[in-house]
C-alpha atoms as a PDB file:
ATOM      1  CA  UNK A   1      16.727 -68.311  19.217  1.00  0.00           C
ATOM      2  CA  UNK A   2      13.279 -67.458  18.063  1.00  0.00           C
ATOM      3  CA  UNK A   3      11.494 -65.491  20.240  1.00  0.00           C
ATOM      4  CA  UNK A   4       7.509 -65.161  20.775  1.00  0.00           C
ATOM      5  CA  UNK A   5       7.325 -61.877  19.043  1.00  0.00           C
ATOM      6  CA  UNK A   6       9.214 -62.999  16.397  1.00  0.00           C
ATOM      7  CA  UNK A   7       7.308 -66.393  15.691  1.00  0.00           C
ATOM      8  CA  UNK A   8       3.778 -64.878  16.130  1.00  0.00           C
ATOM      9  CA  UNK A   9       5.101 -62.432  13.028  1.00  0.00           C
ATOM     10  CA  UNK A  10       5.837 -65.180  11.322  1.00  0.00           C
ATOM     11  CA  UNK A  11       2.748 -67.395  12.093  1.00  0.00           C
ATOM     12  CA  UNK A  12       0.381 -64.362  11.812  1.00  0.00           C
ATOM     13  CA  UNK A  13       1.892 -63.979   8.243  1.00  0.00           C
ATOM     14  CA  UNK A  14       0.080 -67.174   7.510  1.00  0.00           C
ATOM     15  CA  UNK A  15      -3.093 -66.336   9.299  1.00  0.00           C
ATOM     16  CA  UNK A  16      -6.636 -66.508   7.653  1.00  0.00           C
ATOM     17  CA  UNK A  17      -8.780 -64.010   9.049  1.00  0.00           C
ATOM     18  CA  UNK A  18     -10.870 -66.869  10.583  1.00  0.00           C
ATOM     19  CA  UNK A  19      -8.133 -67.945  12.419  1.00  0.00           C
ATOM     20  CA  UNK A  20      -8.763 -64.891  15.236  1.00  0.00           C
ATOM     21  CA  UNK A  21     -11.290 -66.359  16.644  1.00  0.00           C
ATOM     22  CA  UNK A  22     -11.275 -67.790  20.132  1.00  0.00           C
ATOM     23  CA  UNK A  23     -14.525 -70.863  19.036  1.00  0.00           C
ATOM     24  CA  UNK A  24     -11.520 -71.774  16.205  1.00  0.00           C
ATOM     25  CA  UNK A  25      -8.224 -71.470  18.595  1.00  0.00           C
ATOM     26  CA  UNK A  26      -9.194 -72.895  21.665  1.00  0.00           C
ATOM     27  CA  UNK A  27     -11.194 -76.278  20.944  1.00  0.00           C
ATOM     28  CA  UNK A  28      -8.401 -76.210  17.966  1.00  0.00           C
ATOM     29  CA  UNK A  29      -5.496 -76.154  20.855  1.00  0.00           C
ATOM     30  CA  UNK A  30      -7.386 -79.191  22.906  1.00  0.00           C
ATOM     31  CA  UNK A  31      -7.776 -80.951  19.234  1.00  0.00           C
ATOM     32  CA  UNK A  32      -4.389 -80.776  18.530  1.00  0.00           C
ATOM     33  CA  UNK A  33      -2.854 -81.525  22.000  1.00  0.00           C
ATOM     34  CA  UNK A  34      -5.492 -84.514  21.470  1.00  0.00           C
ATOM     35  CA  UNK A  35      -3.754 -85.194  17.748  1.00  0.00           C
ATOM     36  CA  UNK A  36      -0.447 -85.089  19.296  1.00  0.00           C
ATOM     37  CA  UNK A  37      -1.278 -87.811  21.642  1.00  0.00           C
ATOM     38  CA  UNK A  38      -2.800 -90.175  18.941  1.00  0.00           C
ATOM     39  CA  UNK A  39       0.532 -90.176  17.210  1.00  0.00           C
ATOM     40  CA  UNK A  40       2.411 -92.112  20.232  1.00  0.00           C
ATOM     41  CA  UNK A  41      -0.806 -94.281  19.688  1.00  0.00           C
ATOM     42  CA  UNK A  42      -0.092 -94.675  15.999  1.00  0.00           C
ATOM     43  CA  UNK A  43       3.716 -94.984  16.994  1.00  0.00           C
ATOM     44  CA  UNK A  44       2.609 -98.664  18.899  1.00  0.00           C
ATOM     45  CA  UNK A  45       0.416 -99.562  16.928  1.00  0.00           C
ATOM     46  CA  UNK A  46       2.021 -98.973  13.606  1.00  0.00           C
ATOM     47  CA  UNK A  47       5.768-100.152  15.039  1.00  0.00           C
ATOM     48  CA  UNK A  48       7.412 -96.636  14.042  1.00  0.00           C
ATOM     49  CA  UNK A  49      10.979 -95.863  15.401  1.00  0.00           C
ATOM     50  CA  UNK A  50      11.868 -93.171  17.521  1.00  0.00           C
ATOM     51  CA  UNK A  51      13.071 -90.851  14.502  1.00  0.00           C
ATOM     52  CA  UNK A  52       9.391 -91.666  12.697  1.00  0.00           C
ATOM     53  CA  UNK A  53       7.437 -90.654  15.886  1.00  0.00           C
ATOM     54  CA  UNK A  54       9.689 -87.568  16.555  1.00  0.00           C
ATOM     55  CA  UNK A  55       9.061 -86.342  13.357  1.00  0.00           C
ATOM     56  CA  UNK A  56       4.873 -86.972  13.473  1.00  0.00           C
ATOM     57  CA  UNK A  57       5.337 -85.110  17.302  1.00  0.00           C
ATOM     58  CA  UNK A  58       7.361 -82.070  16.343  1.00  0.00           C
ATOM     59  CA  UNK A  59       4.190 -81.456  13.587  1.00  0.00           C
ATOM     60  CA  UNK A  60       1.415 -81.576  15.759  1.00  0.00           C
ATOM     61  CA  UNK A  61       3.365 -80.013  18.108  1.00  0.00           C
ATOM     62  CA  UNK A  62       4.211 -76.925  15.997  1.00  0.00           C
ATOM     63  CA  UNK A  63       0.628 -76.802  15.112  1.00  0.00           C
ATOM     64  CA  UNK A  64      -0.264 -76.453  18.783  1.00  0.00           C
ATOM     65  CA  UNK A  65       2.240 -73.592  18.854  1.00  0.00           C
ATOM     66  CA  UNK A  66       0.883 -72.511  16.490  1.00  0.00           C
ATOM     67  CA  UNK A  67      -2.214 -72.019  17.718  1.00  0.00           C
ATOM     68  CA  UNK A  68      -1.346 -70.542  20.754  1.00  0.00           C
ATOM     69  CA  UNK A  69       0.987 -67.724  19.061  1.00  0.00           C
ATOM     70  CA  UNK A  70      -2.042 -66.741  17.235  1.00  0.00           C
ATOM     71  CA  UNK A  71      -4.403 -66.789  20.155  1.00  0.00           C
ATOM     72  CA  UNK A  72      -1.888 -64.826  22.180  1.00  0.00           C
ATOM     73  CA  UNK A  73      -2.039 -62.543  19.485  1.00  0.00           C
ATOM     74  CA  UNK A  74      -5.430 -62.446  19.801  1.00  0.00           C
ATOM     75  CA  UNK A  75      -5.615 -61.170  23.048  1.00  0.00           C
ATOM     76  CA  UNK A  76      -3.092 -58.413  23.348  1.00  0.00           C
ATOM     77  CA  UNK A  77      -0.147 -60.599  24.272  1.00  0.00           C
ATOM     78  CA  UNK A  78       2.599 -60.120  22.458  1.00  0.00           C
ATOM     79  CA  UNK A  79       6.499 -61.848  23.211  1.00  0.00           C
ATOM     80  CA  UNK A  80       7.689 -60.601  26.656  1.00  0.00           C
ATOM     81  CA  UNK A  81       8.671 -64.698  27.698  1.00  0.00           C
ATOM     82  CA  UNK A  82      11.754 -65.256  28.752  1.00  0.00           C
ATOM     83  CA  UNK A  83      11.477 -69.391  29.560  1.00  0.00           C
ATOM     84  CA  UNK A  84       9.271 -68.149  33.177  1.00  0.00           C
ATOM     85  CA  UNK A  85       7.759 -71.425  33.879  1.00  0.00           C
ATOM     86  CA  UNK A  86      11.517 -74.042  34.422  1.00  0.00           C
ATOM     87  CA  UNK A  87      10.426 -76.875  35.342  1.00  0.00           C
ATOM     88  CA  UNK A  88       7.852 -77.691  37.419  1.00  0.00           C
ATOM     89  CA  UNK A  89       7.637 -80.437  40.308  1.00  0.00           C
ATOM     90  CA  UNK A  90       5.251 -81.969  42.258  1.00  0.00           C
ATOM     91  CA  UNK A  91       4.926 -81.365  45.862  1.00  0.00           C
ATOM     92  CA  UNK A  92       6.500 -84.717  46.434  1.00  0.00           C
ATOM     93  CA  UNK A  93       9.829 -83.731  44.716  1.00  0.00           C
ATOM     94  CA  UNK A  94       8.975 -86.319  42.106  1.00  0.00           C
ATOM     95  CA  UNK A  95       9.149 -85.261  38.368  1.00  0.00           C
ATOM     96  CA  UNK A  96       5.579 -84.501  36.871  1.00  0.00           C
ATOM     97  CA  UNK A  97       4.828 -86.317  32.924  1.00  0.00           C
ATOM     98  CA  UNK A  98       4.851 -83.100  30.745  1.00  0.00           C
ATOM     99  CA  UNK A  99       2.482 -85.331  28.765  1.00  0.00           C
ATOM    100  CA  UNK A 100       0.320 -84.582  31.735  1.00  0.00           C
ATOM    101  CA  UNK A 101       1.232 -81.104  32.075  1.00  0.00           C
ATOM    102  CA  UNK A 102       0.556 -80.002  28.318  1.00  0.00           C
ATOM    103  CA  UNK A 103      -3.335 -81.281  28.204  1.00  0.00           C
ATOM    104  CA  UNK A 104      -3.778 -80.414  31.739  1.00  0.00           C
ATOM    105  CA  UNK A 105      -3.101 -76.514  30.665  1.00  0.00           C
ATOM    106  CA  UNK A 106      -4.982 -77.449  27.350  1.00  0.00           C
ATOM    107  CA  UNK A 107      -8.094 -78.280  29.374  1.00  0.00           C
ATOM    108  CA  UNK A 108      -7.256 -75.253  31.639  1.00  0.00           C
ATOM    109  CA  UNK A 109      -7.160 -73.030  28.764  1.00  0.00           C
ATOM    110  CA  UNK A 110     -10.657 -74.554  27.475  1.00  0.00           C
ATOM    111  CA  UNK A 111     -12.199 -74.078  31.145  1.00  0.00           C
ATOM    112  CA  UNK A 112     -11.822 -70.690  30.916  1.00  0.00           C
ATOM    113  CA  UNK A 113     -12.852 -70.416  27.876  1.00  0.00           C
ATOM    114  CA  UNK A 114     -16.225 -71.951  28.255  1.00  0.00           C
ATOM    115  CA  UNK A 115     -16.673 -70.068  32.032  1.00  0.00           C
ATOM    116  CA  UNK A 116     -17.671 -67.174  30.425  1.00  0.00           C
ATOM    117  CA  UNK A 117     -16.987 -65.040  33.968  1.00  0.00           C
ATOM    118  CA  UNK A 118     -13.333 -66.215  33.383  1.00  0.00           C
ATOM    119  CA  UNK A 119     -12.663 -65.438  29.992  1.00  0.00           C
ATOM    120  CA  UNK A 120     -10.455 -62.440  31.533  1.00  0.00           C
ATOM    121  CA  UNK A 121      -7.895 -65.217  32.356  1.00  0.00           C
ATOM    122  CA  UNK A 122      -8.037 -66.411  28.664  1.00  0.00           C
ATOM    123  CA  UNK A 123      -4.317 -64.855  27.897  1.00  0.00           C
ATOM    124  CA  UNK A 124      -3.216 -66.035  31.342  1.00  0.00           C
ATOM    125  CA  UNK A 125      -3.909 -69.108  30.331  1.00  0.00           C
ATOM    126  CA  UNK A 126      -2.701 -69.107  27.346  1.00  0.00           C
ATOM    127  CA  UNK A 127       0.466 -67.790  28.441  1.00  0.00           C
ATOM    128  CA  UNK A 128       1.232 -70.337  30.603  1.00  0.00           C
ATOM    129  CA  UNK A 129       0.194 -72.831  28.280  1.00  0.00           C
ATOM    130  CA  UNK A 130       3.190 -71.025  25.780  1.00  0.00           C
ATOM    131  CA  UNK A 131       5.541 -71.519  28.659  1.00  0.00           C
ATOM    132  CA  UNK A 132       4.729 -75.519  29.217  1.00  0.00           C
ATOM    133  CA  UNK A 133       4.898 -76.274  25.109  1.00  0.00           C
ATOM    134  CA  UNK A 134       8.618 -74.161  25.453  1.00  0.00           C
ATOM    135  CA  UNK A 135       9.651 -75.847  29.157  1.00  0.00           C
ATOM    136  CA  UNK A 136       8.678 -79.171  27.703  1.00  0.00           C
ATOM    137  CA  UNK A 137       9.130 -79.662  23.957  1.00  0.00           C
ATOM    138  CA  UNK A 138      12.282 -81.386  23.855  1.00  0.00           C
ATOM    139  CA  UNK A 139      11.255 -83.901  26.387  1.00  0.00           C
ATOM    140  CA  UNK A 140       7.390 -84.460  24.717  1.00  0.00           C
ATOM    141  CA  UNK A 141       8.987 -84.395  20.716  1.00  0.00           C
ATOM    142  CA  UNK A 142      12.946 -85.385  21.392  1.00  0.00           C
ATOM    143  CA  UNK A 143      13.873 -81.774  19.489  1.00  0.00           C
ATOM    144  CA  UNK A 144      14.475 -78.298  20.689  1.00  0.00           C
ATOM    145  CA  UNK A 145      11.693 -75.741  20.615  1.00  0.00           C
ATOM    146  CA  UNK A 146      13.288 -73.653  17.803  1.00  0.00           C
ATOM    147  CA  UNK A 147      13.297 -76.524  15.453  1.00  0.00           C
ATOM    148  CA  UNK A 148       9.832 -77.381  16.136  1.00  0.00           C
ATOM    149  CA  UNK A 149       8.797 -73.489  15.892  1.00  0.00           C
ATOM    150  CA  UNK A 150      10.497 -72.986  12.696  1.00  0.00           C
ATOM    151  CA  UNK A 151       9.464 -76.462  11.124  1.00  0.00           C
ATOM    152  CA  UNK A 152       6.067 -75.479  11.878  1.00  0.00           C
ATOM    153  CA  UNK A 153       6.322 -72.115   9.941  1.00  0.00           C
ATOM    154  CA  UNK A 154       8.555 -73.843   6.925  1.00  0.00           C
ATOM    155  CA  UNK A 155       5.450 -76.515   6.784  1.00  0.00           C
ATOM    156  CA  UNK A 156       3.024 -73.297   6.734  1.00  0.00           C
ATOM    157  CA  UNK A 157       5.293 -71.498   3.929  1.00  0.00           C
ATOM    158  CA  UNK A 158       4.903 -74.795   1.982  1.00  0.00           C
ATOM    159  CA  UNK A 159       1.205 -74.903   2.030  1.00  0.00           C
ATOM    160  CA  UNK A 160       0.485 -71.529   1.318  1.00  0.00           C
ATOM    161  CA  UNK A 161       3.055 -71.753  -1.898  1.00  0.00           C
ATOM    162  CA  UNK A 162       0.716 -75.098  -2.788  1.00  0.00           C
ATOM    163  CA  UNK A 163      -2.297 -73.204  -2.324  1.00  0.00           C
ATOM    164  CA  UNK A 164      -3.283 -76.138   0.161  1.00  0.00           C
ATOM    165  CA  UNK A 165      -3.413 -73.666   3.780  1.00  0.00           C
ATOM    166  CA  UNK A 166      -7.206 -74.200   3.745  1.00  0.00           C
ATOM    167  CA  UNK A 167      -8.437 -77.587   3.733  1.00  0.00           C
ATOM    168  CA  UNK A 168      -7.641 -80.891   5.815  1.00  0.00           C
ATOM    169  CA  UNK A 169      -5.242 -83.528   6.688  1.00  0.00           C
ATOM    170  CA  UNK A 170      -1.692 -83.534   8.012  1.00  0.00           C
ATOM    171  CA  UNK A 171       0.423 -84.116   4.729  1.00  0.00           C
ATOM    172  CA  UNK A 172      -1.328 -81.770   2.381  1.00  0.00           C
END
């Protein structure tokens, strides 16, 4: 199992100094949690099967780990999760959409960000929004969290051996 420690080693590794930088990280989280959605859109629109959309979700979704290692990083807090969050309910009993659950921390994390007074809460947030992308990846991508974690950081590797890290677009 990959650990938090261990995968913000790994992720830092392919860091560019510009990356530690709350106005990059943060609207970059809500961007990507944003991304990850458009893919079930592209999923209907485009006919893809369930294999084609898991694949396109366990990328964005890696990327919004990613992004969340670093900015963990970023503010002091390092590992120490041990899957704290299970799985949360409404007060109804009923079973809340982690669809739901992953952009409303997203926005929660962006909140705070943007309340300057709150910004003390930042890796709070942030930690909880760790705990939601780990409770829920399975159910939001159809694989486990280590695959996504260390698909993320093989795609990484790949781009920095291609010298294509900085610039744009998914499949660079």
């Amino acid at each position: 199992m990959l650990t938090l420690t261990n995968y913000q080693a790994r992720a830092a590794a392919t860091a560019q100094p510009a990356a530690y930088d709350r106005a990059y990280l943060i609207p970059g989280i809500v961007g990507e949690v944003g991304e990850l959605f458009g893919q079930r859109a592209k999923a209907v629109w485009h006919g893809w099967d369930n294999q084609k959309l898991s694949a396109e979700l366990v990328s964005e979704y890696g990327d919004i780990c990613w992004m969340t290692a670093i900015l963990l990083d970023l503010e002091g807090s390092k590992g120490a999760t041990d899957n704290l969050l299970g799985q949360p309910r409404s007060i109804w009993g009923e079973e809340l959409d982690p669809w739901h659950i992953l952009l409303q921390r997203a926005t929660g994390l962006h909140l705070f960000y943007v309340q300057r007074e709150t910004q003390r809460y930042l890796a709070s947030e942030a930690m909880q929004l760790w705990l939601v992308l780990e409770a829920y990846c399975l159910r939001i991508t159809g694989a486990d969290f280590d695959t996504v974690l260390e698909a993320n950081l093989a795609k990484l590797a790949g781009r920095v051996q291609r010298g294509t890290l900085v610039g744009s677009g998914d499949h660079r």
